[in-house]
Protein backbone atom coordinates (compact mmCIF):
# COMPACT_ATOMS: atom_id res chain seq x y z
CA UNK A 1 1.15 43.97 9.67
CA UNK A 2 -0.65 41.30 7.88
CA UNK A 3 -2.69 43.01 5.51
CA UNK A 4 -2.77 41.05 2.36
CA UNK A 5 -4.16 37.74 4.13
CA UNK A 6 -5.20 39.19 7.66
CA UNK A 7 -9.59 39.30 7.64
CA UNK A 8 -11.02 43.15 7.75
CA UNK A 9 -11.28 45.36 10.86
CA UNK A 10 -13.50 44.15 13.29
CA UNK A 11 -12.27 40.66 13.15
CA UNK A 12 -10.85 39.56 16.61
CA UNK A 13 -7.09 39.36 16.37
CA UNK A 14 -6.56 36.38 19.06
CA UNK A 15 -7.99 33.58 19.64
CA UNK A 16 -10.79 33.79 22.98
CA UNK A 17 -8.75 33.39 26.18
CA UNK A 18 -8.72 29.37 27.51
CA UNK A 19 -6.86 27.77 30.12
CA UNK A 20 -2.92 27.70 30.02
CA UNK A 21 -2.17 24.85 27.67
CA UNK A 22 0.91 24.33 29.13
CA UNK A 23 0.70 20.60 29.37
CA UNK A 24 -2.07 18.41 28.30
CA UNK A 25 -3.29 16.07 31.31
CA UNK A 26 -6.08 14.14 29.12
CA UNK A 27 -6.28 10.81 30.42
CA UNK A 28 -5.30 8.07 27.71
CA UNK A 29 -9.28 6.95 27.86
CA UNK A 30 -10.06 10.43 26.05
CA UNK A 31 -8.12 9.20 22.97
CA UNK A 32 -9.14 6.38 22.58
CA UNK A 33 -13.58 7.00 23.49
CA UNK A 34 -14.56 6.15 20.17
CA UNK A 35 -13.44 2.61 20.44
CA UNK A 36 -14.36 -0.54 22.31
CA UNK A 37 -13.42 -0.41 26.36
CA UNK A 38 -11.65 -3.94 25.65
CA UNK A 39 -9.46 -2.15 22.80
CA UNK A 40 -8.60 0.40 25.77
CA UNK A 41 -6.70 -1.66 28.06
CA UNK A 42 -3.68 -1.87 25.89
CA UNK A 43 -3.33 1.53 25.20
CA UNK A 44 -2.74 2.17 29.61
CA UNK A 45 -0.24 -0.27 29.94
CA UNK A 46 2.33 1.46 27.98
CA UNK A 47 4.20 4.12 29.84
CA UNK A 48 3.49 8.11 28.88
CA UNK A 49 7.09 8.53 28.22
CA UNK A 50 8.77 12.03 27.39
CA UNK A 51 8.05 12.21 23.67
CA UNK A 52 4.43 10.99 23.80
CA UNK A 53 3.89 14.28 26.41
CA UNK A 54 5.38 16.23 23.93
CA UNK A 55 3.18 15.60 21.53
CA UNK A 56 0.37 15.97 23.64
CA UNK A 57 1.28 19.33 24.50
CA UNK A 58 2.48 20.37 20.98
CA UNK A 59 -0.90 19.23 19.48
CA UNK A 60 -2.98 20.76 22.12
CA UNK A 61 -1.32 24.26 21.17
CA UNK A 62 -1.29 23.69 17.41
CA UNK A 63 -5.27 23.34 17.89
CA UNK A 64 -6.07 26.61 19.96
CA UNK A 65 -3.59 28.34 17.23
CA UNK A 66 -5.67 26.93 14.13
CA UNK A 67 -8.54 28.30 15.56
CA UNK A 68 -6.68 32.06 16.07
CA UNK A 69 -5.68 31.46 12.53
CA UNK A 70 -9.15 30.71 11.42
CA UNK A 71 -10.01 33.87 13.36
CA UNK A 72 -7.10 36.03 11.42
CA UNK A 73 -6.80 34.83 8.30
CA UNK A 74 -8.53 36.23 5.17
CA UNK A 75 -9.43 32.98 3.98
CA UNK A 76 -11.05 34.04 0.54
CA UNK A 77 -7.41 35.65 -0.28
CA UNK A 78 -5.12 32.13 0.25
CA UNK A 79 -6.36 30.62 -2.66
CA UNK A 80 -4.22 33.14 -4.72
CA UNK A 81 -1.45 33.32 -2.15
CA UNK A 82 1.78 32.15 -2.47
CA UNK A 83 3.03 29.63 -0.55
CA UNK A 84 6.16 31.31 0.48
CA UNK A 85 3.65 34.09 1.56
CA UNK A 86 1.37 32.25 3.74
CA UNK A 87 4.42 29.87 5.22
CA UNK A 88 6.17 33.35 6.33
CA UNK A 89 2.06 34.34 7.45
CA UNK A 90 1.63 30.90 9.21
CA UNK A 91 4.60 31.52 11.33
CA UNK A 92 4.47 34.82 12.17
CA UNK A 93 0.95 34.60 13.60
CA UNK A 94 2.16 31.48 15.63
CA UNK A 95 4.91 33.54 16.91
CA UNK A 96 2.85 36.04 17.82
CA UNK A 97 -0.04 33.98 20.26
CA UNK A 98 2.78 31.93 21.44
CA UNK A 99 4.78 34.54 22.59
CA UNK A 100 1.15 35.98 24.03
CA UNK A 101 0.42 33.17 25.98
CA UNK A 102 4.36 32.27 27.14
CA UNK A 103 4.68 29.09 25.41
CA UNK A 104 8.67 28.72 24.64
CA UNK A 105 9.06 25.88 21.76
CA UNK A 106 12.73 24.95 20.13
CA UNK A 107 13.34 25.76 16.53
CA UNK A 108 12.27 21.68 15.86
CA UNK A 109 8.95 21.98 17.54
CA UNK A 110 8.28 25.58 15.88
CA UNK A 111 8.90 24.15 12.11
CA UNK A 112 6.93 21.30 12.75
CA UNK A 113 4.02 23.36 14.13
CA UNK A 114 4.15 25.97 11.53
CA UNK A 115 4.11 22.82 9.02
CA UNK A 116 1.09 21.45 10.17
CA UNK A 117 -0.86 24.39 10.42
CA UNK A 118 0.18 24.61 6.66
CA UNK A 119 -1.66 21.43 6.37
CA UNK A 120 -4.69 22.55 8.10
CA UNK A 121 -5.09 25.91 6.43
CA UNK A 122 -4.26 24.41 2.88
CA UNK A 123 -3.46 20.57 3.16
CA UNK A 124 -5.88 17.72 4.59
CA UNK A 125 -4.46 17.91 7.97
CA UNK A 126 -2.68 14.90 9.56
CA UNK A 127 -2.79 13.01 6.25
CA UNK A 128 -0.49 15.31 4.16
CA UNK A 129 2.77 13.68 6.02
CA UNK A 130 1.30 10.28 5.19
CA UNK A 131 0.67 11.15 1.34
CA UNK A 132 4.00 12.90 1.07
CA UNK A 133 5.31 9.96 1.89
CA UNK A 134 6.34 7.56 -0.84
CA UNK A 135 6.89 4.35 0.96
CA UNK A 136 3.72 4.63 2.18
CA UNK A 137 0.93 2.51 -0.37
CA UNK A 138 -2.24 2.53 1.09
CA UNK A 139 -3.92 4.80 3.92
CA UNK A 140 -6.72 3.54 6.48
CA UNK A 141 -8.40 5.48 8.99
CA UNK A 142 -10.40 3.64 11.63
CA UNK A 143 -12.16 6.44 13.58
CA UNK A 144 -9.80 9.74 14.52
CA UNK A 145 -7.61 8.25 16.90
CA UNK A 146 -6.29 4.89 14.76
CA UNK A 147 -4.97 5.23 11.22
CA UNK A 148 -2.93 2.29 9.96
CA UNK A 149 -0.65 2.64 6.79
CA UNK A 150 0.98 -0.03 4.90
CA UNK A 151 4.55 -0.59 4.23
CA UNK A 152 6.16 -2.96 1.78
CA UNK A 153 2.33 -5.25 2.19
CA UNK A 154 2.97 -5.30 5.38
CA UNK A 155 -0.27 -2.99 7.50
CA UNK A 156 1.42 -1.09 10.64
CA UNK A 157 -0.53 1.09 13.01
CA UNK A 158 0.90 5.00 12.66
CA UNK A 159 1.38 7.32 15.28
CA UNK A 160 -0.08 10.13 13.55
CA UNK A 161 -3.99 11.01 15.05
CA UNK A 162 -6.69 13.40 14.52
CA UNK A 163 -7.81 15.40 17.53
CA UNK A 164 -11.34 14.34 17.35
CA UNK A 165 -14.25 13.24 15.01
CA UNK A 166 -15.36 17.04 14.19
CA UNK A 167 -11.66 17.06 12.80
CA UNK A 168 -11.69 14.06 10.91
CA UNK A 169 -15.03 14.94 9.06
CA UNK A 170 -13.86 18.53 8.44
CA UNK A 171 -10.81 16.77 5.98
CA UNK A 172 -13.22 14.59 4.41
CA UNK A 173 -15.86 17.62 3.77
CA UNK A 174 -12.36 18.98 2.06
CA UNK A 175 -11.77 16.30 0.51
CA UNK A 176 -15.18 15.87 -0.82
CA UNK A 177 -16.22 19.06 -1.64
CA UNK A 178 -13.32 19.68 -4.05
CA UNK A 179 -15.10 17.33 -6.65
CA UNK A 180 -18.37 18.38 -6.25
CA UNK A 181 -19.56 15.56 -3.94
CA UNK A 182 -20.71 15.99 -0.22
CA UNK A 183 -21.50 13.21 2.43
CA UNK A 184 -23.61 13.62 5.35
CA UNK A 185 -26.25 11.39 7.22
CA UNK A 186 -28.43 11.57 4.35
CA UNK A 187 -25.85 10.25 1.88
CA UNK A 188 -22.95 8.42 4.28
CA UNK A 189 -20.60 7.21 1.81
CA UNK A 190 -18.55 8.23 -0.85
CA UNK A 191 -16.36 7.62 -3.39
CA UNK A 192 -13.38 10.17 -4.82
CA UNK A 193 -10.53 10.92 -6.46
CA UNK A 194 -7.73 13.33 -4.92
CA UNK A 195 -5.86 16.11 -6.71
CA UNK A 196 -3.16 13.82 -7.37
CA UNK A 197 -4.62 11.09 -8.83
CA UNK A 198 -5.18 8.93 -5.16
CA UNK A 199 -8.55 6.87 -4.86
CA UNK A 200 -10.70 7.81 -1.77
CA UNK A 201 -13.48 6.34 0.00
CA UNK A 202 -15.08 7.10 2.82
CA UNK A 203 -18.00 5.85 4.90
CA UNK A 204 -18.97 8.18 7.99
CA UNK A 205 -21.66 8.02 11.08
CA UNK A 206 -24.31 6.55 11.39
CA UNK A 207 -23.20 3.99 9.13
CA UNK A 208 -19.63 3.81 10.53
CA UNK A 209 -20.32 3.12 13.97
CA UNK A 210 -17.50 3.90 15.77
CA UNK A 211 -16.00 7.32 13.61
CA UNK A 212 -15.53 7.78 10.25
CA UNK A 213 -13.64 5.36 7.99
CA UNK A 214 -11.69 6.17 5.62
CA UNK A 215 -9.59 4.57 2.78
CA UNK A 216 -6.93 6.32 0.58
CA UNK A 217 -5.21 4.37 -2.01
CA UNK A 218 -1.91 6.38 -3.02
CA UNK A 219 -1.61 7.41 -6.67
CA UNK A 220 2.08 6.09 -8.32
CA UNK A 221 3.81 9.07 -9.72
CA UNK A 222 6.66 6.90 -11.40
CA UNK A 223 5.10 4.41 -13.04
CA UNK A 224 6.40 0.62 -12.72
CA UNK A 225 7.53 -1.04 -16.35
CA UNK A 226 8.09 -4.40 -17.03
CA UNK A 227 12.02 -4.40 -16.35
CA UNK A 228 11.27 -3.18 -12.96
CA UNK A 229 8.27 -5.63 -12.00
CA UNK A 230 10.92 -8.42 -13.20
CA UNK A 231 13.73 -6.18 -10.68
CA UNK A 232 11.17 -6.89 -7.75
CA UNK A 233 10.40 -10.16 -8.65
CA UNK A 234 6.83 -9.97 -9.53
CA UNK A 235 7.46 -12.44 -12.29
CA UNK A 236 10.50 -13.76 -14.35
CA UNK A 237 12.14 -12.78 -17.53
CA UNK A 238 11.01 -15.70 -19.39
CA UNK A 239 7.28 -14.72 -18.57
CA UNK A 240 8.09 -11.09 -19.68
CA UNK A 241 8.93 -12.06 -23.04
CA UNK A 242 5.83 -14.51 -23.21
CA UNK A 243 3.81 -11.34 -22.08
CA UNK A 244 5.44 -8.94 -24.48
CA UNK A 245 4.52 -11.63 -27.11
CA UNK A 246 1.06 -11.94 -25.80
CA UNK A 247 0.10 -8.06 -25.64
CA UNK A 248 1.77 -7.33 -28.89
CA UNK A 249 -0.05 -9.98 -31.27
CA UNK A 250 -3.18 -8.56 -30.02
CA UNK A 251 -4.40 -11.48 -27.73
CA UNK A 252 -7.15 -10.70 -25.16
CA UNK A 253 -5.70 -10.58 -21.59
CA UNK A 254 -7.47 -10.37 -18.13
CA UNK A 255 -5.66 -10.05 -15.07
CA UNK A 256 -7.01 -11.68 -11.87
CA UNK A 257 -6.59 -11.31 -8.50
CA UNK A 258 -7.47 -10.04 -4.76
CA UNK A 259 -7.66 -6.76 -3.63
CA UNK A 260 -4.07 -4.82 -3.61
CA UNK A 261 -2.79 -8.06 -5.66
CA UNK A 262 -1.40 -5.82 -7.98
CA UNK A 263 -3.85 -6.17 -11.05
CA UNK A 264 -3.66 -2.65 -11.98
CA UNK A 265 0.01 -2.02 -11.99
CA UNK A 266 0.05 -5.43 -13.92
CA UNK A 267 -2.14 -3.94 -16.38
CA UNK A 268 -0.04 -0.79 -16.52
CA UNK A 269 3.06 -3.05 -17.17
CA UNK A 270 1.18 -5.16 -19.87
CA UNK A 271 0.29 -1.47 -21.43
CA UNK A 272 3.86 -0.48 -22.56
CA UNK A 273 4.04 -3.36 -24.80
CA UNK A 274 1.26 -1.92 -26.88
CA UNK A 275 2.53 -0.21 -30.48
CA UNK A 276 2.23 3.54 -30.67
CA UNK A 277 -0.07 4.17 -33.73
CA UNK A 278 -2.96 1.80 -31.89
CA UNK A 279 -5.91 3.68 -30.45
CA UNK A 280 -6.49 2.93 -27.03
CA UNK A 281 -9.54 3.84 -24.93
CA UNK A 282 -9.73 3.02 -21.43
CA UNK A 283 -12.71 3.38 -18.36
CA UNK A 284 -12.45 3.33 -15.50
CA UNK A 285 -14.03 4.07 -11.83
CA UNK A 286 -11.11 5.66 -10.57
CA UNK A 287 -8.50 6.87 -13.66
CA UNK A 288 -5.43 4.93 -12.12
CA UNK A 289 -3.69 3.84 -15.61
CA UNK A 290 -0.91 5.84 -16.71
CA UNK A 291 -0.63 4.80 -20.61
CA UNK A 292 2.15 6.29 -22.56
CA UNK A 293 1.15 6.01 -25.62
CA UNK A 294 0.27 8.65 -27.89
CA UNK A 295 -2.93 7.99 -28.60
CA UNK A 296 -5.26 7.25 -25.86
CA UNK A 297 -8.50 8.35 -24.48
CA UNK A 298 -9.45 8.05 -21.26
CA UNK A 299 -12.78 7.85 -19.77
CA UNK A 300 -14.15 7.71 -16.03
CA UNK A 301 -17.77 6.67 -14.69
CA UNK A 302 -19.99 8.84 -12.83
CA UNK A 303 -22.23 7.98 -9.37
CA UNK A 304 -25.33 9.50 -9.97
CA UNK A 305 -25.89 13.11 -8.16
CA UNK A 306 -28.07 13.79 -4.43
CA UNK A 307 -30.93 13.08 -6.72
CA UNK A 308 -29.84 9.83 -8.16
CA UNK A 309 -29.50 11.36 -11.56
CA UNK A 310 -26.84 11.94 -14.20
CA UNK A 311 -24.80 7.99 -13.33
CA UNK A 312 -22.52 7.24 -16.10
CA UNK A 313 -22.14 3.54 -15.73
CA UNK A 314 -18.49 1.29 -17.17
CA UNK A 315 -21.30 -0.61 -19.74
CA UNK A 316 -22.38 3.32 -21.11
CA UNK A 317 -18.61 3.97 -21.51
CA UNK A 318 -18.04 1.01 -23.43
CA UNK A 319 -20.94 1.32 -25.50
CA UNK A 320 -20.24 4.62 -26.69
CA UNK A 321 -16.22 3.51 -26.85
CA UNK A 322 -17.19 0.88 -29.43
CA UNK A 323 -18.71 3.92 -31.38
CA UNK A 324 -15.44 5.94 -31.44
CA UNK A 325 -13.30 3.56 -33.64
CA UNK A 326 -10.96 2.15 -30.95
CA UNK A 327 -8.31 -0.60 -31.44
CA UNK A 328 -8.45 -1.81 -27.87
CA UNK A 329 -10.21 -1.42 -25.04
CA UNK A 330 -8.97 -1.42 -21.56
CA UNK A 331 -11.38 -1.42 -18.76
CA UNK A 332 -9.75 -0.75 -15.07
CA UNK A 333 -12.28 -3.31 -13.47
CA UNK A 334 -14.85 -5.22 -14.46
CA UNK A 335 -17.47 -5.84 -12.17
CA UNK A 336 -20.55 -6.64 -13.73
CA UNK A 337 -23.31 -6.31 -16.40
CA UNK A 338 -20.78 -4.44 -18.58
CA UNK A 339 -19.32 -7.91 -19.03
CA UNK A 340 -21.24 -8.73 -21.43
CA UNK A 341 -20.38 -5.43 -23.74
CA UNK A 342 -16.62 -6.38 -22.84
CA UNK A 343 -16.80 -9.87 -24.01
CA UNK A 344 -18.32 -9.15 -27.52
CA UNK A 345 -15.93 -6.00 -27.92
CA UNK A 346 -13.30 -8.78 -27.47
CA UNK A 347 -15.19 -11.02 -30.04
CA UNK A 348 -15.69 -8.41 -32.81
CA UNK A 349 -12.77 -6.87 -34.26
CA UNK A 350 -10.77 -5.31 -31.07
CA UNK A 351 -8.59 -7.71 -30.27
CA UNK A 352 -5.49 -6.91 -27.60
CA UNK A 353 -8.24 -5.49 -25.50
CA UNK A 354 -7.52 -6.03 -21.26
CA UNK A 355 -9.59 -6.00 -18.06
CA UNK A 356 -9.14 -6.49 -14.49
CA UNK A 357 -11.61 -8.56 -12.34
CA UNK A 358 -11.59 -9.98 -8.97
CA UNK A 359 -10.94 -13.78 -8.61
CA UNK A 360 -8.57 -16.37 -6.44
CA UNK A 361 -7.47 -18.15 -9.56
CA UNK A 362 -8.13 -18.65 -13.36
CA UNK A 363 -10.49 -21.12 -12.98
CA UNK A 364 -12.28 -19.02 -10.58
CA UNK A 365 -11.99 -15.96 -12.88
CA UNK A 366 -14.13 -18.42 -15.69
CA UNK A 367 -16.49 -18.86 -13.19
CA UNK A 368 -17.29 -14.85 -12.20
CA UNK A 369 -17.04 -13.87 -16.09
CA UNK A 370 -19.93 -16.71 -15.76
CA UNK A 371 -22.05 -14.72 -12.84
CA UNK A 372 -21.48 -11.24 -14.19
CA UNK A 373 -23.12 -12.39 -17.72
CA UNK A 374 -26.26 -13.90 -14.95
CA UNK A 375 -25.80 -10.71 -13.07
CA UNK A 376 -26.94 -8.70 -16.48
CA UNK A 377 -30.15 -10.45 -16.83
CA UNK A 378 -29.69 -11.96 -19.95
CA UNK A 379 -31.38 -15.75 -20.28
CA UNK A 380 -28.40 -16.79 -21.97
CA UNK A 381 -27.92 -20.78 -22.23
CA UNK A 382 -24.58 -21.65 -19.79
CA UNK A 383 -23.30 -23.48 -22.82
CA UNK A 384 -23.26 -20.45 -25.22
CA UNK A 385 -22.24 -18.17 -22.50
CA UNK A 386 -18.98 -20.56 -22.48
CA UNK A 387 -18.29 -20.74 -25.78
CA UNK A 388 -18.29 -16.67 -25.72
CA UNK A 389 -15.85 -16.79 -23.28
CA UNK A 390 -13.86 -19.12 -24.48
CA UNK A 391 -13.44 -17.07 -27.84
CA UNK A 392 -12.76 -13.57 -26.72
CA UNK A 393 -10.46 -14.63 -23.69
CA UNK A 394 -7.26 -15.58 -24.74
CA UNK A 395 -5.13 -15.21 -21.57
CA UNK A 396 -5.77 -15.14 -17.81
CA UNK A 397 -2.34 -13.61 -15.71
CA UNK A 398 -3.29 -14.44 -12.04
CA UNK A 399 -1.95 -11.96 -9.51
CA UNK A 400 -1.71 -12.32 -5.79
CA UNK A 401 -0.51 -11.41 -2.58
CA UNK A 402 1.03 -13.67 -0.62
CA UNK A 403 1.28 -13.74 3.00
CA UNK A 404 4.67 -12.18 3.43
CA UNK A 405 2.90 -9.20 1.55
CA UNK A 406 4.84 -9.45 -1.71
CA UNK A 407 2.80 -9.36 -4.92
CA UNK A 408 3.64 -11.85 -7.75
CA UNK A 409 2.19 -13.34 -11.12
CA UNK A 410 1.55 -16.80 -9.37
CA UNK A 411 0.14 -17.93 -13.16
CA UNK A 412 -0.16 -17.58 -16.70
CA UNK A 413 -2.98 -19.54 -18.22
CA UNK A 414 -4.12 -19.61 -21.97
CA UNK A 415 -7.69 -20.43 -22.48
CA UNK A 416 -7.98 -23.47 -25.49
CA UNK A 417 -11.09 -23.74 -26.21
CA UNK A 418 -14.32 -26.05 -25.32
CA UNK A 419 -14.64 -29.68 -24.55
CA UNK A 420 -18.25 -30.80 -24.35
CA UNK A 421 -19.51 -28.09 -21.97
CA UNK A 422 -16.42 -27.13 -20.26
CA UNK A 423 -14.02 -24.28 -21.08
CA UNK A 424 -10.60 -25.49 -21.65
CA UNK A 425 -7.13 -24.42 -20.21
CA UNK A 426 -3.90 -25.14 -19.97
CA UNK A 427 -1.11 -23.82 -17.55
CA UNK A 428 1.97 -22.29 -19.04
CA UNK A 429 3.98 -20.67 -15.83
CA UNK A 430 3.64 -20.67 -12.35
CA UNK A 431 4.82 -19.54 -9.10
CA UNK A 432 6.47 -22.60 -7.18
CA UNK A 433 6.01 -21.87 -3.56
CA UNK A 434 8.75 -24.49 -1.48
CA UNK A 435 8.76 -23.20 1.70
CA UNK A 436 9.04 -20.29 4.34
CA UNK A 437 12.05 -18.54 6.13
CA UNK A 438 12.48 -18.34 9.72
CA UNK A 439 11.07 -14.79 9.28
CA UNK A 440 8.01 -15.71 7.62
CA UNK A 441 9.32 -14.56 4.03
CA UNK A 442 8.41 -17.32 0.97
CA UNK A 443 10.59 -19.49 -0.48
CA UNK A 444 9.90 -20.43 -4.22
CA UNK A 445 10.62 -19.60 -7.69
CA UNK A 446 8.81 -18.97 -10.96
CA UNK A 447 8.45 -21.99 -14.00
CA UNK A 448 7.19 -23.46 -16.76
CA UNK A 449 4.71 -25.81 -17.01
CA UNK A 450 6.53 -27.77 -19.45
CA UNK A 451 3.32 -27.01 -21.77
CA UNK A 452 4.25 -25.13 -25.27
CA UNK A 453 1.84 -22.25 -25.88
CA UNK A 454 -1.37 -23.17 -27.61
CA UNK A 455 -0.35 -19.46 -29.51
CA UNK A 456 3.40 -19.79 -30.53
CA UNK A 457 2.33 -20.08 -34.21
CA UNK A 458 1.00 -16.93 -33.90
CA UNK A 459 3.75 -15.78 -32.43
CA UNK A 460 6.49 -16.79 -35.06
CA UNK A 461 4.09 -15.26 -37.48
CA UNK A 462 3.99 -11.73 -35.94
CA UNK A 463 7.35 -11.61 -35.30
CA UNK A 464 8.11 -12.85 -31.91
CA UNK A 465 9.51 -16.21 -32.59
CA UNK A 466 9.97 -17.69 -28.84
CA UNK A 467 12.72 -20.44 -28.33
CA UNK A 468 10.95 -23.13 -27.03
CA UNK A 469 13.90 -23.29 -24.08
CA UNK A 470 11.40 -20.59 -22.09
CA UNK A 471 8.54 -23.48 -21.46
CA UNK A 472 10.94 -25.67 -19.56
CA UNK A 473 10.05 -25.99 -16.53
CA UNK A 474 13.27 -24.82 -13.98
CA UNK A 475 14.60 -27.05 -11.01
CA UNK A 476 14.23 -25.56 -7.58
CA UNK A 477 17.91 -24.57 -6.70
């Protein structure tokens, strides 16, 4: 009946006879073993309601009928199958054990089961309803039994569990293996990309103590422009145009901020402003930036293999960029000794290049360009490693999240120069925080400093003559 995916004769066509699942009876300790006893007790105060048994009971039967499928299927043939095909497979099979073993489910409890052993078979399991989701931003596992997602900034604990660890490391060995990479005892960690475009990391036992930990942040399919940040309120119009101005007169731009600030959909923003007939190469870790411009080259660093060989490092990529006649550079995160090739890339002819790096403020972003230039070694005098900074940075754009979990440009700082030994700056917008709202949301509004841009001659000479109305500062209404 199911010849085209069904395995050859001799396979066994059910799964091996176990108890009646009829209704799971684990005790709420079983789900959550892997974590702390004092992390248990709130878990037993909440009542096992109607729905929650449901679940129970659906997922207990959803894991004896992956393993029948396992035990049918032709797995070598599904990588050519349709998925039509294998849907129509998927459910027959079900049908077929559940009506074996007397299970009755409704039509809402049947789709749902023959979707997630869809997942199993060809997805990543309990995670494919979390990526398909598109409110969803980032993805973090804590052990099988606890995955958190986040919402609008905001991190909320989802109800959606693996069954145990052995499940949890059989997605990540799925994950893994479909770039080439494994991770074991030997080599606990590891760092990926998934098919579309989503960065993932995961860290797994012995290192991860209590289950394996996983991160997954979700690739953007419709990329956010500079009309839409504005939309959101990232930043204000006034600062777009300044930006616009910035990007397009080739001035050298790194964006700051904390983790999920929202540096590199910043930098994807700043991007469209670029002109069409530039050449653009970018590196990354990760490829995250979706350039539309025409001509563009991208580039992604390699970890080095089981045998520590073959690492492509971000300072190799930029070395051999600066060989391949680019007009800017864009580098998805600097981190460290590569610094050094970044600054004089910015310093020799390829201006309007852009980096990310990791800092709290602008003056704190001087300060780490500072360390990573220590961090490569090089006995550099702090006074001339200044002065290179000061010449090949032209703007800092601070990002951050604030505690609401929105993500704004909280500044805009140009970089003037040196006095004496110290690397000057001067503010030219802001984020004005005034206050909060009963439900914790912030109150404030975005300004000028009152401070005319050390670069609006520049500006009126390329074409982008700014009325000086845009650096007054605005009155909180």
């Amino acid at each position: 009946m199911f010849s085209r995916y069904k395995k050859s004769e001799g396979a066994p066509a059910t799964a091996p006879k176990t108890s009646a699942p009829a209704v799971a009876t684990a005790p709420t300790a079983q789900i959550t073993s892997l974590r702390k006893p004092a992390q248990a007790a709130p878990a037993s105060a909440h009542p096992v309601d109607k729905e929650r048994k449901r679940k129970e009971r659906i997922g207990e039967i959803k894991i004896e009928l992956h393993r029948a499928l396992l035990d049918n299927l032709n797995l070598a043939a599904l990588d050519t199958a349709a998925e039509a095909d294998l849907r129509a497979e998927i459910s027959s099979i079900a049908g077929e054990l559940l009506q074996e073993k007397g299970i009755v489910l409704n039509r809402e409890d049947r789709a749902q089961l023959t979707q997630e052993l869809y997942d199993e078979v060809k997805g990543l399991g309990p995670l494919e309803t979390l990526l398909k989701d598109d409110t969803i931003s980032d993805i973090l596992v804590n052990g099988p039994h606890q995955i958190f997602i986040e919402r609008n900034g905001k991190l909320v604990v989802s109800d959606v569990t693996f069954k145990d660890e052995k499940h949890l490391m059989r997605i990540i060995d799925k994950i893994v293996s479909a770039v080439g990479r494994r991770v074991d005892e030997s080599n606990p960690y590891v760092d990926a990309r998934l098919a579309d475009g989503s960065r993932f990391n995961a860290m797994v036992p012995p290192i991860a103590i209590d289950g394996s930990l996983v991160s997954i942040r979700k690739f953007k399919k419709d990329k956010l422009g500079i009309d839409d940040l504005v939309r959101f309120g990232a930043f204000s119009e006034e600062m777009a145009a300044y930006l616009q101005a910035a990007v397009a007169t080739r001035l050298n731009i790194i964006v700051s901020g904390g983790t999920g600030s929202g540096k590199t959909t910043t930098l994807n923003a700043l991007s469209s402003f670029i002109d069409n007939a530039e050449r653009i190469l970018t590196i990354e870790d990760t490829a995250e930036l979706q350039l539309q411009q025409l001509h563009v080259g991208r580039m992604e660093t390699r970890p080095p293999n089981v045998e520590g060989k073959g690492e492509v490092t971000p300072r190799d990529c930029i070395k051999n960029a600066l060989r391949m006649r680019p007009d800017r550079i864009i580098v998805g995160e600097t981190r460290g000794e590569e610094v050094i090739d970044m600054l004089q890339a910015m310093n020799t002819g390829h201006d309007g290049s852009m980096t990310t790096i990791h800092a709290n403020n602008s003056r704190d972003a001087i300060s780490r360009l500072e360390n990573m230039v220590a961090m490569a070694g090089l006995e550099m005098p702090l006074k001339a490693v200044r002065n290179q900074i000061a010449s090949a940075v032209n703007v800092i754009v601070q990002a951050s999240r604030l505690q609401d979990g929105s993500r704004r440009m909280t500044s805009i700082t140009e970089i003037t120069g040196m006095e004496g030994e110290v690397i000057s700056m001067q503010e030219v917008f802001r984020f004005q925080r005034v206050g909060l709202t009963s439900d914790n949301k912030i109150i404030g509004h975005f300004t000028a400093t009152g401070v005319r841009s050390n670069f609006s001659e520049r500006f009126r000479l390329w074409g982008f003559d700014l009325p000086a109305s845009i650096y007054e500062p605005v009155a909180a209404e």
